[in-house]
PDB file of N, CA and C in Angstrom:
ATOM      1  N   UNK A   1       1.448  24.321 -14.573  1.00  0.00           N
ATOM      2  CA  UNK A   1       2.740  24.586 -14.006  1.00  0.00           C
ATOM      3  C   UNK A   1       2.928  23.728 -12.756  1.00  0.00           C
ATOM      4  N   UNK A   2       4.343  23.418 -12.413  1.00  0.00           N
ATOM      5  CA  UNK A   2       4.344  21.924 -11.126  1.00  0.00           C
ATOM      6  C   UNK A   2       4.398  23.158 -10.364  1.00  0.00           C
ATOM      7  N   UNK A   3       4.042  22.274  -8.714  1.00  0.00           N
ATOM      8  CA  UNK A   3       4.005  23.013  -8.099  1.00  0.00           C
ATOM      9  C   UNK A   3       5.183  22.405  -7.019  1.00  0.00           C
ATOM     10  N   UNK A   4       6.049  22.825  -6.431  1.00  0.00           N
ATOM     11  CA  UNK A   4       7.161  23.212  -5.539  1.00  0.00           C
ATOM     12  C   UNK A   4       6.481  22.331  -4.287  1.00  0.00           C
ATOM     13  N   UNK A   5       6.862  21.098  -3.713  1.00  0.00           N
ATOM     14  CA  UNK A   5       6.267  20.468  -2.588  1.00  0.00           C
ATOM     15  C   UNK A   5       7.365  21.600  -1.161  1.00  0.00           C
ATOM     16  N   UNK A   6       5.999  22.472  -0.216  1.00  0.00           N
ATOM     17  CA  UNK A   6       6.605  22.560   0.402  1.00  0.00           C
ATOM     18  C   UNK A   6       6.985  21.506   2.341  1.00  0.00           C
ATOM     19  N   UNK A   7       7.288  21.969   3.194  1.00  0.00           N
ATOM     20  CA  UNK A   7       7.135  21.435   4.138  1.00  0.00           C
ATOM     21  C   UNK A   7       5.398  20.785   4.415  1.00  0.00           C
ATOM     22  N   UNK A   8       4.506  21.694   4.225  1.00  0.00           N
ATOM     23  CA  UNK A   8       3.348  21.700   5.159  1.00  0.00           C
ATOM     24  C   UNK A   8       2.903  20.414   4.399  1.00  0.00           C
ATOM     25  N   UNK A   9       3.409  20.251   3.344  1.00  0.00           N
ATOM     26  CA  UNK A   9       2.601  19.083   2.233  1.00  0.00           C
ATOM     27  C   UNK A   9       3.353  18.127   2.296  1.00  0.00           C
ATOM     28  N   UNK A  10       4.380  17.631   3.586  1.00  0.00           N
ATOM     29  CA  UNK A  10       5.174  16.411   3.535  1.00  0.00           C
ATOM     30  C   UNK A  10       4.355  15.135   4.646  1.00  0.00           C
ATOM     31  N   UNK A  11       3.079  15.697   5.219  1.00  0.00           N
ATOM     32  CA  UNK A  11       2.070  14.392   5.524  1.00  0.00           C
ATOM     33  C   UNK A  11       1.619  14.042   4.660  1.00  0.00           C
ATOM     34  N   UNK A  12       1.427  14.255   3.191  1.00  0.00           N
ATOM     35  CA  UNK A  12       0.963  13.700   2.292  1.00  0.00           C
ATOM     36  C   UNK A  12       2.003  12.403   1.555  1.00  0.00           C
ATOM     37  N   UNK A  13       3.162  12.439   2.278  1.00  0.00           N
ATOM     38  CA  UNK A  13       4.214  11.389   1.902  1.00  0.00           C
ATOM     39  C   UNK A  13       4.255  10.491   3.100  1.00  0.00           C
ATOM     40  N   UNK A  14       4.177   9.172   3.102  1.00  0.00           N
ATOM     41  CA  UNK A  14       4.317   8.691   4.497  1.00  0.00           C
ATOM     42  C   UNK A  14       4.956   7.494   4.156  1.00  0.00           C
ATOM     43  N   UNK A  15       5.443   7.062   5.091  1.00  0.00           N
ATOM     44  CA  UNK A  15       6.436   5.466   4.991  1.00  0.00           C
ATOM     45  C   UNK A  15       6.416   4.144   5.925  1.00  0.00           C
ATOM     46  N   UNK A  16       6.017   3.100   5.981  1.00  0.00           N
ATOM     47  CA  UNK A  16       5.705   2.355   6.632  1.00  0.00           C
ATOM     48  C   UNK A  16       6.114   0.859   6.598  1.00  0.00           C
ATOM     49  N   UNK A  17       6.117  -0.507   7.294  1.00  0.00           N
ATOM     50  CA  UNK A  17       6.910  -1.478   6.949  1.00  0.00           C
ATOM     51  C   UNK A  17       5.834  -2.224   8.015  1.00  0.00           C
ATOM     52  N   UNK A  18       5.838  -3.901   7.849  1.00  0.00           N
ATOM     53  CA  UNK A  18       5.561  -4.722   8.539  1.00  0.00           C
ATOM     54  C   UNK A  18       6.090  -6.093   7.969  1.00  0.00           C
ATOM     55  N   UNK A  19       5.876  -7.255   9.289  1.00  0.00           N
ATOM     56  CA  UNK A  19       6.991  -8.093   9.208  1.00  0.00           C
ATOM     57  C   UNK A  19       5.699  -9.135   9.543  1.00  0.00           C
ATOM     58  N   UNK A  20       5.520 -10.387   9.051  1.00  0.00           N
ATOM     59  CA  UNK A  20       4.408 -11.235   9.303  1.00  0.00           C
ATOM     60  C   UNK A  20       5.095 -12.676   9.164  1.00  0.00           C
ATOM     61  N   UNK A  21       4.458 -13.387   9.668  1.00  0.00           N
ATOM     62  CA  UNK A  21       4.454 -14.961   9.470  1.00  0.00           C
ATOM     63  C   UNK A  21       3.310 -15.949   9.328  1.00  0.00           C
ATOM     64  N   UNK A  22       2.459 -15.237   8.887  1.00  0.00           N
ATOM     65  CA  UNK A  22       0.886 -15.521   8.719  1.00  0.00           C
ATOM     66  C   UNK A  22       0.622 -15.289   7.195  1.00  0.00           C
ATOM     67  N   UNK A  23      -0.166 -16.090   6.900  1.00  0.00           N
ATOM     68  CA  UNK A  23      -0.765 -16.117   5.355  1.00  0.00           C
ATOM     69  C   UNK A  23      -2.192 -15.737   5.195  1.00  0.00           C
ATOM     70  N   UNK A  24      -2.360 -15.042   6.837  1.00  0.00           N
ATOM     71  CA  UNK A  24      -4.026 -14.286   7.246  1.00  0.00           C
ATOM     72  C   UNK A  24      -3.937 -12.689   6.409  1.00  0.00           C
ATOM     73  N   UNK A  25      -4.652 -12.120   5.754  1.00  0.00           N
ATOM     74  CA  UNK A  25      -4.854 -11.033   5.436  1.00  0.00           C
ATOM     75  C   UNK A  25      -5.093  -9.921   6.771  1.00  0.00           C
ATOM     76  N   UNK A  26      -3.735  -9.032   6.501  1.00  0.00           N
ATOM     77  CA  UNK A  26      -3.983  -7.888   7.274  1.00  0.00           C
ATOM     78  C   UNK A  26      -3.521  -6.444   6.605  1.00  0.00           C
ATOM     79  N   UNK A  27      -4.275  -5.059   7.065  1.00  0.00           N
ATOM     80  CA  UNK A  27      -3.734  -3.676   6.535  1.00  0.00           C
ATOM     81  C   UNK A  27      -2.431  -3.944   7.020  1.00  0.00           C
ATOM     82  N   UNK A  28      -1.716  -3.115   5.654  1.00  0.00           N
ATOM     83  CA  UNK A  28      -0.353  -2.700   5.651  1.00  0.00           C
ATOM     84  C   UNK A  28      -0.335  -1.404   5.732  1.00  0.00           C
ATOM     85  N   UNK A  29      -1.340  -0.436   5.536  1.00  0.00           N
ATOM     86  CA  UNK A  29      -1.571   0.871   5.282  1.00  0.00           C
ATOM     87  C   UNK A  29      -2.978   1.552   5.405  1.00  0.00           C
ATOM     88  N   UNK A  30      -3.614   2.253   6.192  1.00  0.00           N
ATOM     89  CA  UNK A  30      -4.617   2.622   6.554  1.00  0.00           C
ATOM     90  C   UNK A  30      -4.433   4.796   6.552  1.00  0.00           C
ATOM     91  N   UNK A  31      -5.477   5.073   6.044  1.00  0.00           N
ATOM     92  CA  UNK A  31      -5.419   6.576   6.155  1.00  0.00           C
ATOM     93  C   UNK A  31      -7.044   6.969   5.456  1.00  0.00           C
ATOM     94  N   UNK A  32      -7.599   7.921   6.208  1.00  0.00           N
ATOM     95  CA  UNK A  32      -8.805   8.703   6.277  1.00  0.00           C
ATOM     96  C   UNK A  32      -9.473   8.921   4.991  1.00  0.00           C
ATOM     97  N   UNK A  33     -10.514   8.311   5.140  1.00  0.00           N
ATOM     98  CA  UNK A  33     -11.052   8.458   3.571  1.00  0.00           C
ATOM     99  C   UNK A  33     -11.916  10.159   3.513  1.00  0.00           C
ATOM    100  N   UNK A  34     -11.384  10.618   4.827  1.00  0.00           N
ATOM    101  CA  UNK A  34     -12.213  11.953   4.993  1.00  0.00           C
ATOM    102  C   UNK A  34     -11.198  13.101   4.618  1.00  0.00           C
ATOM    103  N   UNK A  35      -9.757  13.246   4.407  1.00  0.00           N
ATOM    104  CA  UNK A  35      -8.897  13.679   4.167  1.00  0.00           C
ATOM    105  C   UNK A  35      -8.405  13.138   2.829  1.00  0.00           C
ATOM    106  N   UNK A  36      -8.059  12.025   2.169  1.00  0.00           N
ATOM    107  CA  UNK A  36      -7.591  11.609   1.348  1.00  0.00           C
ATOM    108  C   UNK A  36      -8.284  10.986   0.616  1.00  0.00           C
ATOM    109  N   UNK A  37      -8.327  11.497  -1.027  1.00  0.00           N
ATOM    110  CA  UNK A  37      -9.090  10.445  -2.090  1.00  0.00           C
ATOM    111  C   UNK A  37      -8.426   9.923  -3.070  1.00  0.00           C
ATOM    112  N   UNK A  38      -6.987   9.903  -3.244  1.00  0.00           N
ATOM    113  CA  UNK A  38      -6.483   8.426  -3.478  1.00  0.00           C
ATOM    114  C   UNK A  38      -4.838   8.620  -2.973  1.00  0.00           C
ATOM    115  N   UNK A  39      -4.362   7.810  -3.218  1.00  0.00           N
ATOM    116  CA  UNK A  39      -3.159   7.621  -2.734  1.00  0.00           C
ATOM    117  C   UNK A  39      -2.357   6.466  -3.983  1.00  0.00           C
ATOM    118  N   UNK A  40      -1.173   6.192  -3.682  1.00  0.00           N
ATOM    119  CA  UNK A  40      -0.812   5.507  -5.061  1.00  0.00           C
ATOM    120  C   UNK A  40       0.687   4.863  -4.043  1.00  0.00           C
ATOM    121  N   UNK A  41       1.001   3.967  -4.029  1.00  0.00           N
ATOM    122  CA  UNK A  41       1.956   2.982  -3.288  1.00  0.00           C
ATOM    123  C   UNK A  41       2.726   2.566  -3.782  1.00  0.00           C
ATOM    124  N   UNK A  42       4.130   2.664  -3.744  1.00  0.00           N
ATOM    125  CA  UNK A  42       5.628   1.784  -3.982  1.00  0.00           C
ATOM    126  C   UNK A  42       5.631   0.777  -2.723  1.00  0.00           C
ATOM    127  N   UNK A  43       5.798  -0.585  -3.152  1.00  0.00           N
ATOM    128  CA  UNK A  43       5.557  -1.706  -2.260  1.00  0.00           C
ATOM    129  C   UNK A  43       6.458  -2.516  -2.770  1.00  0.00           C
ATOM    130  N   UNK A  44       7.535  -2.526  -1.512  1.00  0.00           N
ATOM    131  CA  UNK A  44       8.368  -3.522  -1.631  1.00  0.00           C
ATOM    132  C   UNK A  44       8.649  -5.028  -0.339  1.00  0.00           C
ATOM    133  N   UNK A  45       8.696  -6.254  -1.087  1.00  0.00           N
ATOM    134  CA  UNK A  45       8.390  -7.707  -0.033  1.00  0.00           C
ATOM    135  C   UNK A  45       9.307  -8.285  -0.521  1.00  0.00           C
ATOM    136  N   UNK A  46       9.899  -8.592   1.180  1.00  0.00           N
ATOM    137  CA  UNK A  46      11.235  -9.891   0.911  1.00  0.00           C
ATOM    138  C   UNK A  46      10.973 -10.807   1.510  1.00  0.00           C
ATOM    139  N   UNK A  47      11.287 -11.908   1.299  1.00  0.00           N
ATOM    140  CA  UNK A  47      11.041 -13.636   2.177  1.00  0.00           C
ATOM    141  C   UNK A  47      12.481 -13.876   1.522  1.00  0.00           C
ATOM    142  N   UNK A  48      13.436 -14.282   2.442  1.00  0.00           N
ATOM    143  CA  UNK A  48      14.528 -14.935   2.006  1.00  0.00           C
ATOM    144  C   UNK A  48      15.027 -14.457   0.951  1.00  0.00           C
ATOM    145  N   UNK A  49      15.372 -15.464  -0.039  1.00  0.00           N
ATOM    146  CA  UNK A  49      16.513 -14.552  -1.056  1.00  0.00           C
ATOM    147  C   UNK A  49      15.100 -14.347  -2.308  1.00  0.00           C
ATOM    148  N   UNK A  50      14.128 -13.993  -1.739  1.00  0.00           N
ATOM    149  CA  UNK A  50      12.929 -13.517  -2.665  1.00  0.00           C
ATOM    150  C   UNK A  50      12.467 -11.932  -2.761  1.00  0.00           C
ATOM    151  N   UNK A  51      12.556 -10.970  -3.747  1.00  0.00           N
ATOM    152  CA  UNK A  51      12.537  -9.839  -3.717  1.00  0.00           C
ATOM    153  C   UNK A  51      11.286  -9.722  -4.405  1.00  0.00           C
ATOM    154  N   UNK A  52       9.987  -8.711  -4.225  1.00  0.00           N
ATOM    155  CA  UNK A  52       9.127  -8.414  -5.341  1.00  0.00           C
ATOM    156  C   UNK A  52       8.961  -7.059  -5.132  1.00  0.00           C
ATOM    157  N   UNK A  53       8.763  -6.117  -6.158  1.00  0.00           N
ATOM    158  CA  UNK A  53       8.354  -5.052  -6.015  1.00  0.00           C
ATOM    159  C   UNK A  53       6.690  -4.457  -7.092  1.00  0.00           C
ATOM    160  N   UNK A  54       6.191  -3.336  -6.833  1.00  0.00           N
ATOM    161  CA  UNK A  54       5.007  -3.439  -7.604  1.00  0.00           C
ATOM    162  C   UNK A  54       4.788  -2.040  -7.161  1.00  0.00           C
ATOM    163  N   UNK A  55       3.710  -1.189  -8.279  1.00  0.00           N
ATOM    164  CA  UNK A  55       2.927   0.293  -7.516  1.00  0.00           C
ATOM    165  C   UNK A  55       1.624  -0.560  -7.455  1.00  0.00           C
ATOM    166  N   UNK A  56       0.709   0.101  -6.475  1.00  0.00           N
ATOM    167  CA  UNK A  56      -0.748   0.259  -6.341  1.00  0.00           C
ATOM    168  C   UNK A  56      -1.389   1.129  -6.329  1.00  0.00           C
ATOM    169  N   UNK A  57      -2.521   1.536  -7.091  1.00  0.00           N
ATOM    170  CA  UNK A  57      -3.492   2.832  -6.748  1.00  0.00           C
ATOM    171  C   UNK A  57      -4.749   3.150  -6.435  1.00  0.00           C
ATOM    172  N   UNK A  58      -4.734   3.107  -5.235  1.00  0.00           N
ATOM    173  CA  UNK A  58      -6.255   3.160  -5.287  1.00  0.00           C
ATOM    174  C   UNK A  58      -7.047   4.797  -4.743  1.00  0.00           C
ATOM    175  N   UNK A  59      -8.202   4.541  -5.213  1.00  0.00           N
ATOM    176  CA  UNK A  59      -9.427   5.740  -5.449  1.00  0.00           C
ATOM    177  C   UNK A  59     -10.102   5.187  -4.334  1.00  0.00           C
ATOM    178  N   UNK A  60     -11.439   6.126  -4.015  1.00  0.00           N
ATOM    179  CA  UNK A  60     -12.450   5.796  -3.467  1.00  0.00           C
ATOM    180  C   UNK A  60     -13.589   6.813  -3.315  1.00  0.00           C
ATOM    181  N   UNK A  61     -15.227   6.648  -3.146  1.00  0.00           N
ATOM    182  CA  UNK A  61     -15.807   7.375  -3.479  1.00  0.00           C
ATOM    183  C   UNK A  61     -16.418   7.467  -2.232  1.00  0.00           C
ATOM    184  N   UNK A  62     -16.200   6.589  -0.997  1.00  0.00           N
ATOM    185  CA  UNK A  62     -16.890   7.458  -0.058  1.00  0.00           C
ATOM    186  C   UNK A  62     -17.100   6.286   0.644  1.00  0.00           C
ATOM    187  N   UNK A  63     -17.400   5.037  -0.325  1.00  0.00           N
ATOM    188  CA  UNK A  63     -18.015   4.208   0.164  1.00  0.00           C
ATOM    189  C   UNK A  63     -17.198   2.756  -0.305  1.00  0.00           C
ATOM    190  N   UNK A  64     -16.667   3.001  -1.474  1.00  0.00           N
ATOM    191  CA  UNK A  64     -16.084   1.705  -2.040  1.00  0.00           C
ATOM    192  C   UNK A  64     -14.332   2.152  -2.780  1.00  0.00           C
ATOM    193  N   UNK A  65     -13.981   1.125  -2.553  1.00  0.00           N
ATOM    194  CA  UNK A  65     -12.362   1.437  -2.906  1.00  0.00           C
ATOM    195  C   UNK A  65     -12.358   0.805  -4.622  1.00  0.00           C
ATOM    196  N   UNK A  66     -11.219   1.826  -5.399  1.00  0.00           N
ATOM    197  CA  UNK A  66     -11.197   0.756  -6.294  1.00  0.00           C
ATOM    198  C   UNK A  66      -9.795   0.635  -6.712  1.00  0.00           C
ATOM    199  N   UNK A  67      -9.049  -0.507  -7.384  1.00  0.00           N
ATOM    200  CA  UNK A  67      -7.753  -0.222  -7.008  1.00  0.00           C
ATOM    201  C   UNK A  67      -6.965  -0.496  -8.485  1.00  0.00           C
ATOM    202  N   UNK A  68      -5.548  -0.580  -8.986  1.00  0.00           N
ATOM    203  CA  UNK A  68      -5.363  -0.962  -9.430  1.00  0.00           C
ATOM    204  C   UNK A  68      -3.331  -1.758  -9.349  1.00  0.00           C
ATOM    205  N   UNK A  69      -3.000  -3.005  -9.475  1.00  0.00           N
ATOM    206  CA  UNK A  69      -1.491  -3.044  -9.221  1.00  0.00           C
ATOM    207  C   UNK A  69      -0.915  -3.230 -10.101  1.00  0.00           C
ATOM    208  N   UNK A  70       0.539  -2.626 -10.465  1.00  0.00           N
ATOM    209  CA  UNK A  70       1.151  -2.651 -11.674  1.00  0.00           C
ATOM    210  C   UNK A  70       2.590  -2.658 -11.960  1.00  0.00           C
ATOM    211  N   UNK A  71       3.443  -2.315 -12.618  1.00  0.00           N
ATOM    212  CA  UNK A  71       4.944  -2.509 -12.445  1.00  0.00           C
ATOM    213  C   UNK A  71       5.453  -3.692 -11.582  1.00  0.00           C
ATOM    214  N   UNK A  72       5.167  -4.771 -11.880  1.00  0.00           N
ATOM    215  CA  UNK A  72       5.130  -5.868 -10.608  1.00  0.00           C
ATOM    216  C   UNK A  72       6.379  -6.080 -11.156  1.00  0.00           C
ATOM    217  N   UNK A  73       7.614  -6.551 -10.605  1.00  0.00           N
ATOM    218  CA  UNK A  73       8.684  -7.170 -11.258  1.00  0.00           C
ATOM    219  C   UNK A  73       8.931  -8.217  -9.797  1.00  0.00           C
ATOM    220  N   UNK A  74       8.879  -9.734 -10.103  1.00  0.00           N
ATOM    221  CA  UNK A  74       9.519 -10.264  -8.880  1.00  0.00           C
ATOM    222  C   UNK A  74      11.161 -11.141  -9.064  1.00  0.00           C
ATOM    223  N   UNK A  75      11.977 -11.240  -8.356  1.00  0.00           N
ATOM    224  CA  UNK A  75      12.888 -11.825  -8.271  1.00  0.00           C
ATOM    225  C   UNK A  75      12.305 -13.494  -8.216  1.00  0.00           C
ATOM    226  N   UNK A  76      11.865 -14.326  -8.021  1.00  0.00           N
ATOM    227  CA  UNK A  76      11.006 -15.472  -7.905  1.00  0.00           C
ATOM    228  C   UNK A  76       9.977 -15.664  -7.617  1.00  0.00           C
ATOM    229  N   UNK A  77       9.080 -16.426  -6.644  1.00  0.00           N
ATOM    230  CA  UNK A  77       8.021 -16.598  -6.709  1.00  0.00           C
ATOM    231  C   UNK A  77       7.184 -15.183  -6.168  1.00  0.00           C
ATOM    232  N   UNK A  78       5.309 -15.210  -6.877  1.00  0.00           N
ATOM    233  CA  UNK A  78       4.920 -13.664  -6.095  1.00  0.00           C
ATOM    234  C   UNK A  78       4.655 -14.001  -4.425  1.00  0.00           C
ATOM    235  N   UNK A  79       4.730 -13.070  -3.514  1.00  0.00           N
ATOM    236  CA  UNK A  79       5.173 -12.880  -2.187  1.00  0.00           C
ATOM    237  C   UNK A  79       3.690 -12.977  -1.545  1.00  0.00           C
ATOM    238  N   UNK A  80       2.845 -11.999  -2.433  1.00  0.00           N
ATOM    239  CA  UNK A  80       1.769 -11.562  -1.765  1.00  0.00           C
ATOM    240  C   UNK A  80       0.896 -10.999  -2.847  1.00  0.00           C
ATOM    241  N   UNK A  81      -0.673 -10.987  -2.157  1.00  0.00           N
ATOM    242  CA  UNK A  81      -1.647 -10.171  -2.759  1.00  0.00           C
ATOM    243  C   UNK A  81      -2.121  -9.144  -2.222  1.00  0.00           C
ATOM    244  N   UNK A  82      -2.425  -7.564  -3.321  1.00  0.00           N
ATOM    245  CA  UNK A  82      -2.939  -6.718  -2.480  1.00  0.00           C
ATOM    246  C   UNK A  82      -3.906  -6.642  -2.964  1.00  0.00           C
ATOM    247  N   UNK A  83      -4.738  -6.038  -1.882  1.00  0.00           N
ATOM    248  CA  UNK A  83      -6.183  -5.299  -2.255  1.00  0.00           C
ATOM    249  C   UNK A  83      -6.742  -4.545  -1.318  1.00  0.00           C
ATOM    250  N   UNK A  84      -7.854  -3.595  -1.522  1.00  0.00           N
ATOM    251  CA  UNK A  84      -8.027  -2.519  -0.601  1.00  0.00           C
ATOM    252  C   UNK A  84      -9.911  -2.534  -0.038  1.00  0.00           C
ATOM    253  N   UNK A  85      -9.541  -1.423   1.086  1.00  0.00           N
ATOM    254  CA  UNK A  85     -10.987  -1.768   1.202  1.00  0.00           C
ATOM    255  C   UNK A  85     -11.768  -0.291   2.109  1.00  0.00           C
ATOM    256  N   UNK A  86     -12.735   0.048   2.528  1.00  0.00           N
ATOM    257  CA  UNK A  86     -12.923   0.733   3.470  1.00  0.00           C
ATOM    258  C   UNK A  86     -13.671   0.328   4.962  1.00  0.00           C
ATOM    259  N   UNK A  87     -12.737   0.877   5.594  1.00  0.00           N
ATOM    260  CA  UNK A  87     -13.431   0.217   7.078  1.00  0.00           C
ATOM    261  C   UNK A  87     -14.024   1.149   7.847  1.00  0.00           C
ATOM    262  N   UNK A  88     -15.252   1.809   8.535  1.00  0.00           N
ATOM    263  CA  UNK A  88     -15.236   3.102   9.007  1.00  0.00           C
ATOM    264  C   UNK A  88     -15.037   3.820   8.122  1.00  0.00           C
ATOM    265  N   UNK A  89     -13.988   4.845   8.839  1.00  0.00           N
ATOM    266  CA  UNK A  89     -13.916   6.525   8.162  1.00  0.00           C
ATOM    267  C   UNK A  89     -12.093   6.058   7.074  1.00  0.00           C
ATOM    268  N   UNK A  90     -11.723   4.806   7.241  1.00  0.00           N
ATOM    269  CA  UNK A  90     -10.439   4.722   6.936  1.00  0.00           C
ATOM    270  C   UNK A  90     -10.295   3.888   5.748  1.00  0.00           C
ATOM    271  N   UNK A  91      -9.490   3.969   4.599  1.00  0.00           N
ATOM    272  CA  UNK A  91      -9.396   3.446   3.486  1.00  0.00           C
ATOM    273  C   UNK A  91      -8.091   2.664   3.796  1.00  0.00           C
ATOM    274  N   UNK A  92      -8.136   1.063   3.595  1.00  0.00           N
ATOM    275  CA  UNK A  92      -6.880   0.498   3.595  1.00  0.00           C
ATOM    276  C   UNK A  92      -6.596  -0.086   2.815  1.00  0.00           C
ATOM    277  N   UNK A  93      -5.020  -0.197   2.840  1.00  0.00           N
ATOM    278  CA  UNK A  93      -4.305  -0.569   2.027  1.00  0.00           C
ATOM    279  C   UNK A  93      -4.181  -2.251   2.740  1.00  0.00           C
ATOM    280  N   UNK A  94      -4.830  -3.909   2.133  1.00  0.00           N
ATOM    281  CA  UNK A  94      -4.516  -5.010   2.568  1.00  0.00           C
ATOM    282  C   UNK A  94      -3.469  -5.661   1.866  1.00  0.00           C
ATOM    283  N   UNK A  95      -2.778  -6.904   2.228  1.00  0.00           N
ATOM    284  CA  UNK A  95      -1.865  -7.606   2.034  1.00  0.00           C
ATOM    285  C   UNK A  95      -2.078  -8.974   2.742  1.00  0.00           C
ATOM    286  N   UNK A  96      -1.858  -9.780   1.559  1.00  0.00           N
ATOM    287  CA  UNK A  96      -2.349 -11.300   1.851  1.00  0.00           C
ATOM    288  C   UNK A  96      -1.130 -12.123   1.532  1.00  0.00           C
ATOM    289  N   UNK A  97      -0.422 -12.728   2.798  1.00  0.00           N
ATOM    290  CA  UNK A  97       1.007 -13.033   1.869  1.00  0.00           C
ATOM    291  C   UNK A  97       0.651 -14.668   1.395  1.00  0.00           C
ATOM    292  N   UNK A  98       1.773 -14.695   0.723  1.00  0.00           N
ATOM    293  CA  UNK A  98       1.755 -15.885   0.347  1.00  0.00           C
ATOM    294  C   UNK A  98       2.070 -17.497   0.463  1.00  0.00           C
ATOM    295  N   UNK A  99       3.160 -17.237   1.877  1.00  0.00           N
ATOM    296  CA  UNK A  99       3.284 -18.227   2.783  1.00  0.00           C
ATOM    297  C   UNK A  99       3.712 -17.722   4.246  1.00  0.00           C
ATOM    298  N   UNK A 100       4.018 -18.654   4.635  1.00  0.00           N
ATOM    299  CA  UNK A 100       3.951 -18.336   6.292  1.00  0.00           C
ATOM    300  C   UNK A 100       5.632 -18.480   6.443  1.00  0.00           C
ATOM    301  N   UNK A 101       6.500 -18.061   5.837  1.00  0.00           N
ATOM    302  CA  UNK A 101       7.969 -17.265   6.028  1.00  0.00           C
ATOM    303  C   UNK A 101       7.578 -16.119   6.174  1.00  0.00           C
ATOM    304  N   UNK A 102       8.816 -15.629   7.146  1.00  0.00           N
ATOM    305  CA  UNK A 102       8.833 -14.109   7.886  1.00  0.00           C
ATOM    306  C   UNK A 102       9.235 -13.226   6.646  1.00  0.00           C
ATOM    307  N   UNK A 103       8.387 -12.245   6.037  1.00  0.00           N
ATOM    308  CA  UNK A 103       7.810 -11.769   5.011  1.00  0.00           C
ATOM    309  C   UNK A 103       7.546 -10.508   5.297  1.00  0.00           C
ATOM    310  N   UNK A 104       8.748  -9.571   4.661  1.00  0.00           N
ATOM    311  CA  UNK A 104       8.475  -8.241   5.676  1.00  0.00           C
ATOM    312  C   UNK A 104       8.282  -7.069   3.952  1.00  0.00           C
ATOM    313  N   UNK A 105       7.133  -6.437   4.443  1.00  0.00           N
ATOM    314  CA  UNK A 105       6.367  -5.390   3.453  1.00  0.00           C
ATOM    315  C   UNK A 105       6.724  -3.971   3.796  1.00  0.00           C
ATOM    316  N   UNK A 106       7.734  -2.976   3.019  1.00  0.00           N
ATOM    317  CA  UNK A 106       7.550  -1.655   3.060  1.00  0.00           C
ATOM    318  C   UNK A 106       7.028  -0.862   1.801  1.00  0.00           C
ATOM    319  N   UNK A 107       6.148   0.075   2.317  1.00  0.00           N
ATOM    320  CA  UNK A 107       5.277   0.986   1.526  1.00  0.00           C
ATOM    321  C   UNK A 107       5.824   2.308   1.677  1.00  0.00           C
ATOM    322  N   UNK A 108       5.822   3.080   0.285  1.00  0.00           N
ATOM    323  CA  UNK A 108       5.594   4.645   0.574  1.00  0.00           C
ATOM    324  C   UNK A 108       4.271   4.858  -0.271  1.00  0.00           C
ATOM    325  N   UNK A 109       3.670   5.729   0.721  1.00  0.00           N
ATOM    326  CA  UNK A 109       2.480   5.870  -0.131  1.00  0.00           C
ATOM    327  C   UNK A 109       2.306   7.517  -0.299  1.00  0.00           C
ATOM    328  N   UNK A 110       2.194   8.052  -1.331  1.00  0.00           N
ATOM    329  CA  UNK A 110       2.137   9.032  -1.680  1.00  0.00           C
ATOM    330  C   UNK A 110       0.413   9.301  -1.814  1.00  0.00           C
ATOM    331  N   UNK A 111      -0.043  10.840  -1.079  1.00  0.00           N
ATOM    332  CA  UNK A 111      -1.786  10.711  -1.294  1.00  0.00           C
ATOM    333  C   UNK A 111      -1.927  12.056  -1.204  1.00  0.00           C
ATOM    334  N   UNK A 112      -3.223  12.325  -2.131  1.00  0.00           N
ATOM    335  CA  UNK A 112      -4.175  13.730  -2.557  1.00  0.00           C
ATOM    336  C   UNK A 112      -5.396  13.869  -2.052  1.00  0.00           C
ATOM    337  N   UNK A 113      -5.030  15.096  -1.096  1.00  0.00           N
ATOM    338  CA  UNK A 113      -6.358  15.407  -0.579  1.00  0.00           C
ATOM    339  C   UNK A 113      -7.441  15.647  -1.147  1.00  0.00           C
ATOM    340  N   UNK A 114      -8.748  15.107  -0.294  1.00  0.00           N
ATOM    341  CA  UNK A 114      -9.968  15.215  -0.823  1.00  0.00           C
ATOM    342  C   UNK A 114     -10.436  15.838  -1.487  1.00  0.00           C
TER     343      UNK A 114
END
């Protein structure tokens, strides 16, 4: 039977954005691998009149992330690469863009506690 999302369970929805001009790999999304064991991402990247969108999902066991990306649809060329990792106590979500135009990434990431 579904269960009714109430208030107390709306940190488990979170929303986030960043704006780069670097083709250096950095987190777009970081959250507690001590609270959360996976999470699953709507990721959307624009550069100019370039749109891509895609989900991501990744797991993790404590120690290693594993991920997977899918529904990719892009308007032209792809924008960026993701992949994930654990740093410390925190599981992130990375992004490697694909050129050095101002290249701005928003995520909702939806995640299930440990």
């Amino acid at each position: 039977m579904p269960k009714l999302i109430s208030q107390k369970n709306f940190t488990n929805i979170t929303v986030s954005s960043l704006t780069t001009t670097s083709t250096s790999q950095v987190p777009l999304d970081v959250f507690s691998k001590e609270t959360f064991r996976s999470a699953k991402y709507q990721i959307q990247a624009t550069s100019g009149s370039s749109h891509n969108t895609s989900e991501f999902i990744v797991v993790h066991d404590g120690t290693t992330t594993y991920n997977t990306e899918y529904g990719i649809i892009r308007t032209g060329d792809s924008l960026a690469s993701f992949s994930s990792d654990i740093l410390g106590s925190n599981v992130r979500l990375l992004v490697t863009p694909s050129s050095s135009s101002s290249t701005t990434f928003k995520v909702i990431r939806v995640s299930i506690n440990t």
